[in-house]
Protein backbone atom coordinates (compact mmCIF):
# COMPACT_ATOMS: atom_id res chain seq x y z
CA UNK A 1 -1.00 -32.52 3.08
CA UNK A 2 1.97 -30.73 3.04
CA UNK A 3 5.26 -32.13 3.56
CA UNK A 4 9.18 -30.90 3.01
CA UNK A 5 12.18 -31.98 1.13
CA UNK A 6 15.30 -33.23 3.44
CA UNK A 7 18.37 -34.62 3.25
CA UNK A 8 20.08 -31.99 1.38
CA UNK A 9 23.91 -30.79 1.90
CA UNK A 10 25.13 -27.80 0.00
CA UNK A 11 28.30 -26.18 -0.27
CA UNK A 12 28.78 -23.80 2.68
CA UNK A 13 28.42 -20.57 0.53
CA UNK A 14 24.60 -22.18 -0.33
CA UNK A 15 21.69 -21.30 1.66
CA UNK A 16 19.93 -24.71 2.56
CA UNK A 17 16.21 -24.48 0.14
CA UNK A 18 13.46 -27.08 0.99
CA UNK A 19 10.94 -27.55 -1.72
CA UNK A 20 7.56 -27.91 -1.01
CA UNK A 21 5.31 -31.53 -1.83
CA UNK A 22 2.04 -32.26 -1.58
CA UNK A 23 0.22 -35.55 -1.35
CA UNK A 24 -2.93 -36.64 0.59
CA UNK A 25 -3.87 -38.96 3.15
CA UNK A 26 -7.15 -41.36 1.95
CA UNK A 27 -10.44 -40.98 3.74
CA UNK A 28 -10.54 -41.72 7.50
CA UNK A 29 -12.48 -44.58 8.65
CA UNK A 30 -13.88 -44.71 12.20
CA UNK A 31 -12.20 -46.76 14.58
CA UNK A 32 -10.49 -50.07 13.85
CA UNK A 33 -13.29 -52.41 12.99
CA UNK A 34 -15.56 -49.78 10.75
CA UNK A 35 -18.55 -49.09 13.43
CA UNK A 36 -21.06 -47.53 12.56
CA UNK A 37 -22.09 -44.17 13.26
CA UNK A 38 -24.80 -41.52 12.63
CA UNK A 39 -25.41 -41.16 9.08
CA UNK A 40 -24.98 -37.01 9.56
CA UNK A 41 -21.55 -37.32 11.03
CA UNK A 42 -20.64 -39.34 8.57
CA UNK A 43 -21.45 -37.22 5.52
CA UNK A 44 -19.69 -34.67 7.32
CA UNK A 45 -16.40 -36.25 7.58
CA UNK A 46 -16.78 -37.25 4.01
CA UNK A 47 -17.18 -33.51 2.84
CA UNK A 48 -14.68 -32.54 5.35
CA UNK A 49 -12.25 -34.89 3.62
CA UNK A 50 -13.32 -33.97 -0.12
CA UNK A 51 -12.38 -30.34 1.13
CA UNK A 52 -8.97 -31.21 2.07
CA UNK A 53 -8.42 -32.75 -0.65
CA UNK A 54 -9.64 -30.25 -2.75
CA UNK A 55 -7.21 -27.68 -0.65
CA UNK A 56 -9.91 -25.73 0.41
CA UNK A 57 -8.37 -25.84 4.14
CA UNK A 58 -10.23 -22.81 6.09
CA UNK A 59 -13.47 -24.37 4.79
CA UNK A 60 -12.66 -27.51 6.34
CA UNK A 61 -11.40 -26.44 9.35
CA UNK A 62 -14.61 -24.58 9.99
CA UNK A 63 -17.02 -27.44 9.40
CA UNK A 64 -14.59 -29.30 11.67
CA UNK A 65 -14.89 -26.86 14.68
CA UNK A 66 -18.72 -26.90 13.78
CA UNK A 67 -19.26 -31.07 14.09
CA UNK A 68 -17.08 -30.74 17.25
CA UNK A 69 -19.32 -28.85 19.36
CA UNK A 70 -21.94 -31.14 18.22
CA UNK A 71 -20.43 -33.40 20.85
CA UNK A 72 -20.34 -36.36 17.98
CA UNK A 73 -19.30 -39.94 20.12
CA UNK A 74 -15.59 -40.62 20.61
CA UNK A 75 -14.98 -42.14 17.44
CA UNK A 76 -16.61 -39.57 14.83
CA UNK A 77 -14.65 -37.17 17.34
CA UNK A 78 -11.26 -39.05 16.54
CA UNK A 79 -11.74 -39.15 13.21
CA UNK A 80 -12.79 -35.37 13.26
CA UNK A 81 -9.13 -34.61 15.03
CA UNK A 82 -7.27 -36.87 12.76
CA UNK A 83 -8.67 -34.69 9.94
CA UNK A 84 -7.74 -31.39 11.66
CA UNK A 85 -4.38 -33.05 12.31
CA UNK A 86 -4.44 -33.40 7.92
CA UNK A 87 -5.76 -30.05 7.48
CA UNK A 88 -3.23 -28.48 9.88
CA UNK A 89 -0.07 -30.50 8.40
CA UNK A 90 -1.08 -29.01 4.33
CA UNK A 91 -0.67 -25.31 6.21
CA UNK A 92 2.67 -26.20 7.53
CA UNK A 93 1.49 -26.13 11.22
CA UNK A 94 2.81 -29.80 12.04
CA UNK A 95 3.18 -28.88 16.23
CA UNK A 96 -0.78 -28.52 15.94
CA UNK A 97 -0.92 -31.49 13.69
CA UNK A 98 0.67 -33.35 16.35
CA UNK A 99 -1.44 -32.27 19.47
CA UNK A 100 -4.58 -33.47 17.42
CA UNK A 101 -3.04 -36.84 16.76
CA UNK A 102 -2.58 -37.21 20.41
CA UNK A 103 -5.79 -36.44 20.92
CA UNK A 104 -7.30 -38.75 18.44
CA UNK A 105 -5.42 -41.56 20.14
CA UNK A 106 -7.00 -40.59 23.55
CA UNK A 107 -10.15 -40.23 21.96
CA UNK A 108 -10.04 -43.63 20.29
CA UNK A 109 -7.00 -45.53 20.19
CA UNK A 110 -8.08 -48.14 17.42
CA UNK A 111 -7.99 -44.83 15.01
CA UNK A 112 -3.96 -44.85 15.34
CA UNK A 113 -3.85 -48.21 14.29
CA UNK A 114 -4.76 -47.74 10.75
CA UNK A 115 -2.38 -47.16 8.38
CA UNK A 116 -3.64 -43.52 6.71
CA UNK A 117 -3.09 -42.53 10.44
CA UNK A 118 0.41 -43.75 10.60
CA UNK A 119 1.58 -42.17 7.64
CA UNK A 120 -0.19 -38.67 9.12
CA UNK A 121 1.40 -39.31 12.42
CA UNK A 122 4.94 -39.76 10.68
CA UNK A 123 4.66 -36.42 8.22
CA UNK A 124 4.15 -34.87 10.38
CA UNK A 125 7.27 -35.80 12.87
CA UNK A 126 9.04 -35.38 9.53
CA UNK A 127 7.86 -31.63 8.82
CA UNK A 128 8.05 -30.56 12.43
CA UNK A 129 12.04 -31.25 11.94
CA UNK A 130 12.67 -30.03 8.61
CA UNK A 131 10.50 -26.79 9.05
CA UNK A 132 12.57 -26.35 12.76
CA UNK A 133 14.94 -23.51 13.01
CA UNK A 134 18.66 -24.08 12.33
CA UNK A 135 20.19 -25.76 15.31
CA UNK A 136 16.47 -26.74 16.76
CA UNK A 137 15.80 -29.54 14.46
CA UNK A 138 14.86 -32.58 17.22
CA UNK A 139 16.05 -35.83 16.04
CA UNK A 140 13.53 -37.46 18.14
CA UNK A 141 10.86 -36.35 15.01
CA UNK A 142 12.81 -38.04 12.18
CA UNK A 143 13.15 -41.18 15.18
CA UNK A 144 9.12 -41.07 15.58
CA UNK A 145 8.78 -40.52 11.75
CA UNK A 146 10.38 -43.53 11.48
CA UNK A 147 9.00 -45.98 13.98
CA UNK A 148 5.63 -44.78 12.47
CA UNK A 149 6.38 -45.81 8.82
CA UNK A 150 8.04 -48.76 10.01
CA UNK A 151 4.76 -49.98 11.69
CA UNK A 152 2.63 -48.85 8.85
CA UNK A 153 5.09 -51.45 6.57
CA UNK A 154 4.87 -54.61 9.21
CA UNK A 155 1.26 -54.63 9.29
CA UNK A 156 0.15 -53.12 5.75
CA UNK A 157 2.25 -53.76 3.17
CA UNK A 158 -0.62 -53.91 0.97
CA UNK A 159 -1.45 -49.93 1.17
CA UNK A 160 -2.42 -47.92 -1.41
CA UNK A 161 0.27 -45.64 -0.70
CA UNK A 162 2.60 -47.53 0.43
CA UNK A 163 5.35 -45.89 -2.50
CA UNK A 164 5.03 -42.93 -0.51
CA UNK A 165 6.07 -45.01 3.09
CA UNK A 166 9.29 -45.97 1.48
CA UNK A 167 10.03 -42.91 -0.35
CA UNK A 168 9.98 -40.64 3.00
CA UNK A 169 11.93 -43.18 5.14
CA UNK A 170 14.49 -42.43 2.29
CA UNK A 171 14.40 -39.24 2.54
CA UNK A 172 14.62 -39.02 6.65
CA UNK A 173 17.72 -41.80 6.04
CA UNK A 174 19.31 -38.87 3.85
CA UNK A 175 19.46 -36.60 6.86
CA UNK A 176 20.97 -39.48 9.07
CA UNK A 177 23.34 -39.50 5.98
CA UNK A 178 22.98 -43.13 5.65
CA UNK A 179 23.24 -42.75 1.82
CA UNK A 180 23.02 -46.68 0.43
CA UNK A 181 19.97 -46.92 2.88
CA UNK A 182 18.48 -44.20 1.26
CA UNK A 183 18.50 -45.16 -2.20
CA UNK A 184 17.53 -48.39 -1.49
CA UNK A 185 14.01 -46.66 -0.09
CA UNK A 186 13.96 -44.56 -3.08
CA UNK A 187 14.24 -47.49 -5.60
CA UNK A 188 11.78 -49.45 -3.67
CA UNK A 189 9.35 -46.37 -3.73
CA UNK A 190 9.61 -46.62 -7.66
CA UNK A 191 8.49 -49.79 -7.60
CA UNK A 192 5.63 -49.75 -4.93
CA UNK A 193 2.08 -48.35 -5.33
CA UNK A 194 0.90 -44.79 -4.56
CA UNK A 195 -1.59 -42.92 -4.43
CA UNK A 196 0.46 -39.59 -5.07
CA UNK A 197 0.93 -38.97 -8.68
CA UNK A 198 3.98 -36.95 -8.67
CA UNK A 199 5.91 -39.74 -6.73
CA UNK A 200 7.64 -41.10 -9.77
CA UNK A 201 9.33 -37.46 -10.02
CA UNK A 202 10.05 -37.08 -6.23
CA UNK A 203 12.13 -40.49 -6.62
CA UNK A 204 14.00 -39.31 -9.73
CA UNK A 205 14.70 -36.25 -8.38
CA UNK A 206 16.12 -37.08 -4.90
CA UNK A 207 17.79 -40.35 -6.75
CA UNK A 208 19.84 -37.10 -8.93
CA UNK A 209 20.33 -35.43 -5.79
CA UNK A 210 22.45 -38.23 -4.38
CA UNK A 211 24.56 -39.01 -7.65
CA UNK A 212 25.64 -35.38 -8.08
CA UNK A 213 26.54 -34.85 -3.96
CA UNK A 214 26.93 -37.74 -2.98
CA UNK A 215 28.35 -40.23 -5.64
CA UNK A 216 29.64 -37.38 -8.34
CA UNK A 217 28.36 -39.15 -10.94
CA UNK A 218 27.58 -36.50 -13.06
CA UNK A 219 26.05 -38.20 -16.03
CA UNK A 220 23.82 -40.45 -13.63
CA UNK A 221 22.36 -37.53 -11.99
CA UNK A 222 21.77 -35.53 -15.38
CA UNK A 223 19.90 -38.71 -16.56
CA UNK A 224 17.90 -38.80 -13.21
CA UNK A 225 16.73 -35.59 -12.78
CA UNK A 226 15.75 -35.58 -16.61
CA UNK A 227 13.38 -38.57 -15.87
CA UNK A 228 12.09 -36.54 -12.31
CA UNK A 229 10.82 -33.56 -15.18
CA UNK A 230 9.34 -36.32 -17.61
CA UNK A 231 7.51 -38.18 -15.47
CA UNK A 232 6.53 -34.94 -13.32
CA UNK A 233 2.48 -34.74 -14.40
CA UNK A 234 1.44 -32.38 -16.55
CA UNK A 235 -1.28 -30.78 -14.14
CA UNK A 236 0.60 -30.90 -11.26
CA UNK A 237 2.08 -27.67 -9.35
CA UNK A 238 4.68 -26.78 -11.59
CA UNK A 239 6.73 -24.76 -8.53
CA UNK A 240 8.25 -28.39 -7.63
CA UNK A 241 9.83 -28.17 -10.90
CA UNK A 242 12.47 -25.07 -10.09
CA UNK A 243 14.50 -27.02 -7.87
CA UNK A 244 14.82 -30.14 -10.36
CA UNK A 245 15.83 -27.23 -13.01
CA UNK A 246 17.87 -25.21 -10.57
CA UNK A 247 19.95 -29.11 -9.61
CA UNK A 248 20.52 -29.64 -13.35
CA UNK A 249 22.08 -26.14 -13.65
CA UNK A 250 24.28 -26.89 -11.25
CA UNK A 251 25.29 -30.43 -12.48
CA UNK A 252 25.90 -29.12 -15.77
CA UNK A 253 27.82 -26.83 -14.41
CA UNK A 254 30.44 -29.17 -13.01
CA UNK A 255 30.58 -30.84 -16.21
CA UNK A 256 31.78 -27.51 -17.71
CA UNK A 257 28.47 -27.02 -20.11
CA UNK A 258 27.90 -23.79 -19.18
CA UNK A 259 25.52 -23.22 -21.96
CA UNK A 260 23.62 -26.19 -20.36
CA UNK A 261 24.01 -25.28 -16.97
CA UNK A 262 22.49 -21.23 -17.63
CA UNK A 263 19.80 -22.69 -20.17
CA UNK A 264 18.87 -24.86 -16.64
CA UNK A 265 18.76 -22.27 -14.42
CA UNK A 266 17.24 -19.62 -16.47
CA UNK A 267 14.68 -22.18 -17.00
CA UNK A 268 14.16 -22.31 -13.35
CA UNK A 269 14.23 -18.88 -13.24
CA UNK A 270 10.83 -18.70 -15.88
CA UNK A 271 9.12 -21.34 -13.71
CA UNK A 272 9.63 -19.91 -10.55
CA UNK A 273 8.38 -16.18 -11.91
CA UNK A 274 5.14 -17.85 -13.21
CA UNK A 275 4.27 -18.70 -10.03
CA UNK A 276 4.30 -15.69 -8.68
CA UNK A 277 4.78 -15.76 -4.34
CA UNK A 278 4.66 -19.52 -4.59
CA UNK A 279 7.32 -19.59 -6.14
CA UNK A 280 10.01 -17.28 -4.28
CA UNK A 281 11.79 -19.03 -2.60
CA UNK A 282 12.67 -21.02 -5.55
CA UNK A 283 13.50 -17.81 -7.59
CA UNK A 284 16.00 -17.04 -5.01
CA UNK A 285 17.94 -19.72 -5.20
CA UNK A 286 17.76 -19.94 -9.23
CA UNK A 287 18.88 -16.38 -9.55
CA UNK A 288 21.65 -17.33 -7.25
CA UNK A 289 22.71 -20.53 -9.19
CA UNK A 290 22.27 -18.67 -12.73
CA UNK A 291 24.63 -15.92 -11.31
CA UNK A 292 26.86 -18.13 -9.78
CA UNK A 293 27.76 -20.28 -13.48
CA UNK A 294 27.39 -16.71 -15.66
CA UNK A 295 30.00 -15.38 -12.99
CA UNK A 296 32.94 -16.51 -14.51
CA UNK A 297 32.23 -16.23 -17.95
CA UNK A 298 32.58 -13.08 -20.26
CA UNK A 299 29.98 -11.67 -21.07
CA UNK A 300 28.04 -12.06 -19.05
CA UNK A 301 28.38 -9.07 -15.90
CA UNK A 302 25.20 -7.34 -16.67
CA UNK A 303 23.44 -10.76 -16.61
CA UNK A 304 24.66 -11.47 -13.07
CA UNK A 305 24.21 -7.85 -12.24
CA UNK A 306 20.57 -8.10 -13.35
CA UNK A 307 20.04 -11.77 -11.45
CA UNK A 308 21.87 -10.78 -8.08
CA UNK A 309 19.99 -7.88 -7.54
CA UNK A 310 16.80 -9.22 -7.77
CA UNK A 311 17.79 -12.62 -5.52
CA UNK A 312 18.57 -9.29 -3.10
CA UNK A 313 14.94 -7.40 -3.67
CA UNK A 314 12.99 -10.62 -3.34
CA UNK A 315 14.73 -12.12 -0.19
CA UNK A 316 14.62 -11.56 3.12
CA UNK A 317 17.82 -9.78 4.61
CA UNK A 318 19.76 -11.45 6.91
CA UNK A 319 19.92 -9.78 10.81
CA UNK A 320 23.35 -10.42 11.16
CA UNK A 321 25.84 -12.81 9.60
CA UNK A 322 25.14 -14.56 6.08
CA UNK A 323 27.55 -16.10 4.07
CA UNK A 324 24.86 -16.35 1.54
CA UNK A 325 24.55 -12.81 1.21
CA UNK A 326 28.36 -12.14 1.66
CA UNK A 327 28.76 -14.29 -1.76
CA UNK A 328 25.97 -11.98 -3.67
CA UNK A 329 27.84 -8.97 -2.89
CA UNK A 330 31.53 -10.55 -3.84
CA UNK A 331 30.19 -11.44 -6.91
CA UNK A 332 28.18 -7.99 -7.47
CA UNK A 333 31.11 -6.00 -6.76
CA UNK A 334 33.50 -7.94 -9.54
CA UNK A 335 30.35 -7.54 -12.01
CA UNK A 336 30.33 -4.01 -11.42
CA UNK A 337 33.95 -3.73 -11.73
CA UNK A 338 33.80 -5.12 -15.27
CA UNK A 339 31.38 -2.67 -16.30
CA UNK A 340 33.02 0.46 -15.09
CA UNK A 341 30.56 1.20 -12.10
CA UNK A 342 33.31 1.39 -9.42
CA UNK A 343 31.48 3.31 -6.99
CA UNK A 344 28.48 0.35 -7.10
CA UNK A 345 31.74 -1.96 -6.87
CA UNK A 346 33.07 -0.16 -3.66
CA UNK A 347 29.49 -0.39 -1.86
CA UNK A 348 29.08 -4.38 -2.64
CA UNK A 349 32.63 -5.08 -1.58
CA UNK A 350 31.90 -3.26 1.97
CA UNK A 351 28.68 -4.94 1.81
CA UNK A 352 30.22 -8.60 1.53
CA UNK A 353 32.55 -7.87 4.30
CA UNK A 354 29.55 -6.94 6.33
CA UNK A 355 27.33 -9.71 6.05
CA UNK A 356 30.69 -11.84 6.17
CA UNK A 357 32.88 -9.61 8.77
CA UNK A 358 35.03 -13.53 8.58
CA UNK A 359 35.06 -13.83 4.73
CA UNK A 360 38.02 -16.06 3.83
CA UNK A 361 38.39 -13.75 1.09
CA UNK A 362 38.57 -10.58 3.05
CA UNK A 363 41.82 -9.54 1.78
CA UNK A 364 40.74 -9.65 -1.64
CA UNK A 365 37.85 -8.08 -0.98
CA UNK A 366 40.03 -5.34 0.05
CA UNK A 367 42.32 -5.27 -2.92
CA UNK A 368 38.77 -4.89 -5.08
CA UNK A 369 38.12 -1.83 -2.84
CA UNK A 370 41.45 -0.40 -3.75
CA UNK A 371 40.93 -1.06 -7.93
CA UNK A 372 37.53 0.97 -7.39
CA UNK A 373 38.72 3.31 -5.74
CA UNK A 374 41.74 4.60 -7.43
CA UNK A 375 39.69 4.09 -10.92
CA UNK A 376 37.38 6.99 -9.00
CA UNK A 377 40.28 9.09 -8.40
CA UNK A 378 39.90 8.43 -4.68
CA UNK A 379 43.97 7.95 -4.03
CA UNK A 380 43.48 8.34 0.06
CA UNK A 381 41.32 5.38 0.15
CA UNK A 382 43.00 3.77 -2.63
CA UNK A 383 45.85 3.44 -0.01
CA UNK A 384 44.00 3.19 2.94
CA UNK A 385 41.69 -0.05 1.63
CA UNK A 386 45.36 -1.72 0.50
CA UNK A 387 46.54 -0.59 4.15
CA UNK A 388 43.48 -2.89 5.68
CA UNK A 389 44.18 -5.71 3.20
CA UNK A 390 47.93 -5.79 4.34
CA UNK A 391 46.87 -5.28 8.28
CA UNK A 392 44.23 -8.13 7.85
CA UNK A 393 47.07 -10.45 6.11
CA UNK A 394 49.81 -9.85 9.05
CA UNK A 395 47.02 -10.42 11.56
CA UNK A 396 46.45 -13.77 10.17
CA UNK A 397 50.43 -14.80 9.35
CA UNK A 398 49.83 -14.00 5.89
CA UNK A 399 51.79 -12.39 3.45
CA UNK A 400 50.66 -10.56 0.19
CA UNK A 401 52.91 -11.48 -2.26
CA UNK A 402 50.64 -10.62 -5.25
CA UNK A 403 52.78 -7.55 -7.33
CA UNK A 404 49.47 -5.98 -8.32
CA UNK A 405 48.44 -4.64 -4.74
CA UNK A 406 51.71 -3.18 -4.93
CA UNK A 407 51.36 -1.69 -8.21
CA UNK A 408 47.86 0.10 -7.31
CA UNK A 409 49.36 1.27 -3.93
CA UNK A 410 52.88 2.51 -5.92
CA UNK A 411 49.69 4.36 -8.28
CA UNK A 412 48.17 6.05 -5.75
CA UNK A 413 50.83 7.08 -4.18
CA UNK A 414 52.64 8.92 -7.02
CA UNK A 415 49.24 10.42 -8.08
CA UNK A 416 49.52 12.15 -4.46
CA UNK A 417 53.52 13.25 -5.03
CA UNK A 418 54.07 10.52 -2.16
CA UNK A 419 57.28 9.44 -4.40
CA UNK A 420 59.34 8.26 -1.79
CA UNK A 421 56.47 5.68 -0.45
CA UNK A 422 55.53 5.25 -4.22
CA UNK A 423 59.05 4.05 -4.93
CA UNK A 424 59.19 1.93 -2.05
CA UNK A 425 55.72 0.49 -3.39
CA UNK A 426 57.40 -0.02 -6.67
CA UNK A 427 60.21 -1.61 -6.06
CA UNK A 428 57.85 -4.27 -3.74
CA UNK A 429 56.26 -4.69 -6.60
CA UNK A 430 59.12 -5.33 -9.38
CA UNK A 431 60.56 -7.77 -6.33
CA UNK A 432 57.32 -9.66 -6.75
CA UNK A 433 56.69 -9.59 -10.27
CA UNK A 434 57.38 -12.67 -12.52
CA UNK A 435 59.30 -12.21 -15.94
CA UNK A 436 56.48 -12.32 -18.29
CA UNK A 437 54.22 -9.81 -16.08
CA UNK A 438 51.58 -7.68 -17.86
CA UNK A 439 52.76 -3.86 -17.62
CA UNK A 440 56.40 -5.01 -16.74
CA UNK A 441 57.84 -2.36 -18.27
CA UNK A 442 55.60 0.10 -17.43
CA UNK A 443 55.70 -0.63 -13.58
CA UNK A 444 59.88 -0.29 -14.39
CA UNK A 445 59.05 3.14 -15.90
CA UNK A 446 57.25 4.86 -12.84
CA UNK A 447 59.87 3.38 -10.30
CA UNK A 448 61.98 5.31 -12.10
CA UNK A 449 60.56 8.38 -12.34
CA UNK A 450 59.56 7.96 -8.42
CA UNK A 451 63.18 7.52 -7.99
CA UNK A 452 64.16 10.60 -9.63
CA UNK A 453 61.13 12.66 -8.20
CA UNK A 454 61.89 12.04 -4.65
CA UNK A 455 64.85 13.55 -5.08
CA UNK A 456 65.64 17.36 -3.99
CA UNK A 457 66.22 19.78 -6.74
């Protein structure tokens, strides 16, 4: 059975990622006091349930459709649904998963009072909001989610998989953001039975989540999410794994080991590309955290050239605005400034403003522009991307008081025998300037000779 990760809040410039789990709901038995039933329909939901666990979903679903039109009794029929309802939730089709739970219970009531149904019923109120578009997440779900485990706990607290129970109420309690309530869940899941052997992990892992966002206790949540790899089984999905990789990149990266933090991600990175499509999604967001810590650190602009364009080949692009996207190309076109490839530089910085036509950083963005531009020669648009930067600023009450933009537009101005505007520039510039300013006297020497050029013979 498939079910989501929740609960997490990113930065703004972060796209939201869920990672994918997978546990399984025990073998269905027919209505509340065991009846008995044909022999045939039994064996059949037995090898319907050995498929499912087994993964092999269209096979099951097929013998299901096939003991359905035998027109079993109610109860075999229940049961039948309530296996559909499983097989539907592992494919990530928890609206479907849903109707056949309803019509389990109308089938055969008794079958929603056992506890492998309760669990079923609240995965898959939990997936149906987590998988929901942005802004169409029902909170109804996680409330039904909820009430379900909460049942499942007052009348079987001695189920198998009753580690599992606590550890999703903790995770639903992360998206209500009541944090304390959550851990508590998450502790209690470590200490409960389960019949999902990756559980340990999931704990450790969501347990780092919290002490890096939510407490910034940055040693805590390294030791955590260490313990969610160790304890992750060896010959389990290894896919889980990027986003525990991709977290401790990040982590170390607030704790200023950048060695650390691009050892984690690139790590991530290697687990995610073994996967192959299973593992995109995570790859996106590992080439985005790798880029994002190599960024700022000599070195390393063909690196986050490299990573940045393939996060952009592999994902999906945005129909209209993405600050996600907007962030890739800011940080592209600084990488390609570094390496001489101004024209590259140009295209990601119009790019970024694009995706981001609201970029906090639009002036800068502009100013970037202007570099690229007069490093190509390209004086007109060297002047008319600083023009834009210094329209954008008075539009917003700004004012540029950075000597540089000056500088370029003084540059590009003399280079076109503007030397009455390129003085002008200048002397904006050497008004901004502090004392210990890198090509001071340079900057002194062309205001000069604008000076003396704009005058007449």
């Amino acid at each position: 059975m498939l079910t989501l990760r929740g609960g997490e809040r990113r930065p703004a410039a972060q796209s939201k990622v869920l990672g994918e789990q997978l546990t399984a709901v025990g073998m269905i038995q027919i209505g509340a006091e065991g009846r008995a039933f044909d022999n045939r329909a039994a064996d059949a939901v037995e090898g319907i349930d050995a498929l499912i666990t087994r993964h092999e979903i269209k096979k099951a679903e097929i013998l299901i459709a096939r003991q359905l039109r035998a027109a079993p009794d109610v109860a075999v029929r229940a049961a039948l649904m309530v296996l559909r309802a499983r097989a539907r939730l592992y494919t990530t089709r928890p609206d479907e998963a849903l109707d056949d739970l309803q019509h389990a219970r109308d089938l055969d009531p008794d079958v929603m009072a056992m506890p492998e149904t309760l669990q079923l019923l609240g995965d898959s109120h939990f997936a149906r909001f987590e998988l929901a578009s942005v802004g169409f997440a029902d909170r109804a779900d996680t409330s039904h989610a909820l009430a379900a485990y909460d049942e499942l706990l007052a009348h079987f607290p001695a189920y198998d998989n009753i580690g599992w129970v606590h550890y999703q109420r903790g995770r639903i309690l992360l998206t209500e953001d009541h944090i304390e309530q959550a851990v508590n869940c998450f502790q209690q899941a470590l200490l409960s039975p389960s019949t999902v052997a990756a559980q340990t992990a999931y704990c450790y892992e969501r347990l780092g989540f919290v002490a890096f966002y939510e407490s910034r206790d940055l040693k805590q949540a390294t030791l955590f999410l260490s313990k969610a790899i160790d304890t992750f089984p060896a010959n389990a999905d290894r896919v889980w794994l990027v986003q525990v990789h991709t977290l401790r990149g990040r982590v170390f990266r607030e704790m200023q080991q950048y060695e650390r933090a691009l050892d984690a991600a690139q790590t991530a990175i290697r687990v995610a590309s073994a996967a192959g499509v299973d593992g995109r999604r995570g790859l996106a967001d590992a080439l985005l955290t790798f880029a994002e810590i190599a960024a700022p650190l000599p070195g390393h602009e063909t690196d986050v050239i490299a990573a940045l364009q393939q996060f952009l080949q592999i994902s999906k692009r945005p129909l209209g605005i993405d600050v996600t996207w907007s962030r890739v190309y800011e940080m592209l076109s600084e990488a390609y400034f570094k390496t001489g490839q101004h024209q590259s530089a140009v295209a990601a910085c119009a790019a970024a403003l694009q995706c981001n036509p609201y970029h906090p950083w639009e002036m800068a963005l502009h100013y970037r522009m202007a570099r690229s531009y007069y490093q190509l020669g390209a004086y007109e648009q060297t002047i008319g991307a600083i023009n834009a930067m210094l329209s954008s600023a008075a539009a917003d009450g700004q004012t540029v008081d950075d000597y540089r933009v000056f500088n370029v537009l003084g540059n590009a101005q003399f280079a076109l025998g503007h030397y009455q505007q390129a003085a002008d520039a200048y002397e904006t510039a050497l008004g901004l300037a502090p004392l210990q300013a890198a090509h001071l006297d340079t900057l002194r020497k062309y205001h000069r000779y604008a000076q003396q050029l704009r005058r007449p013979n």
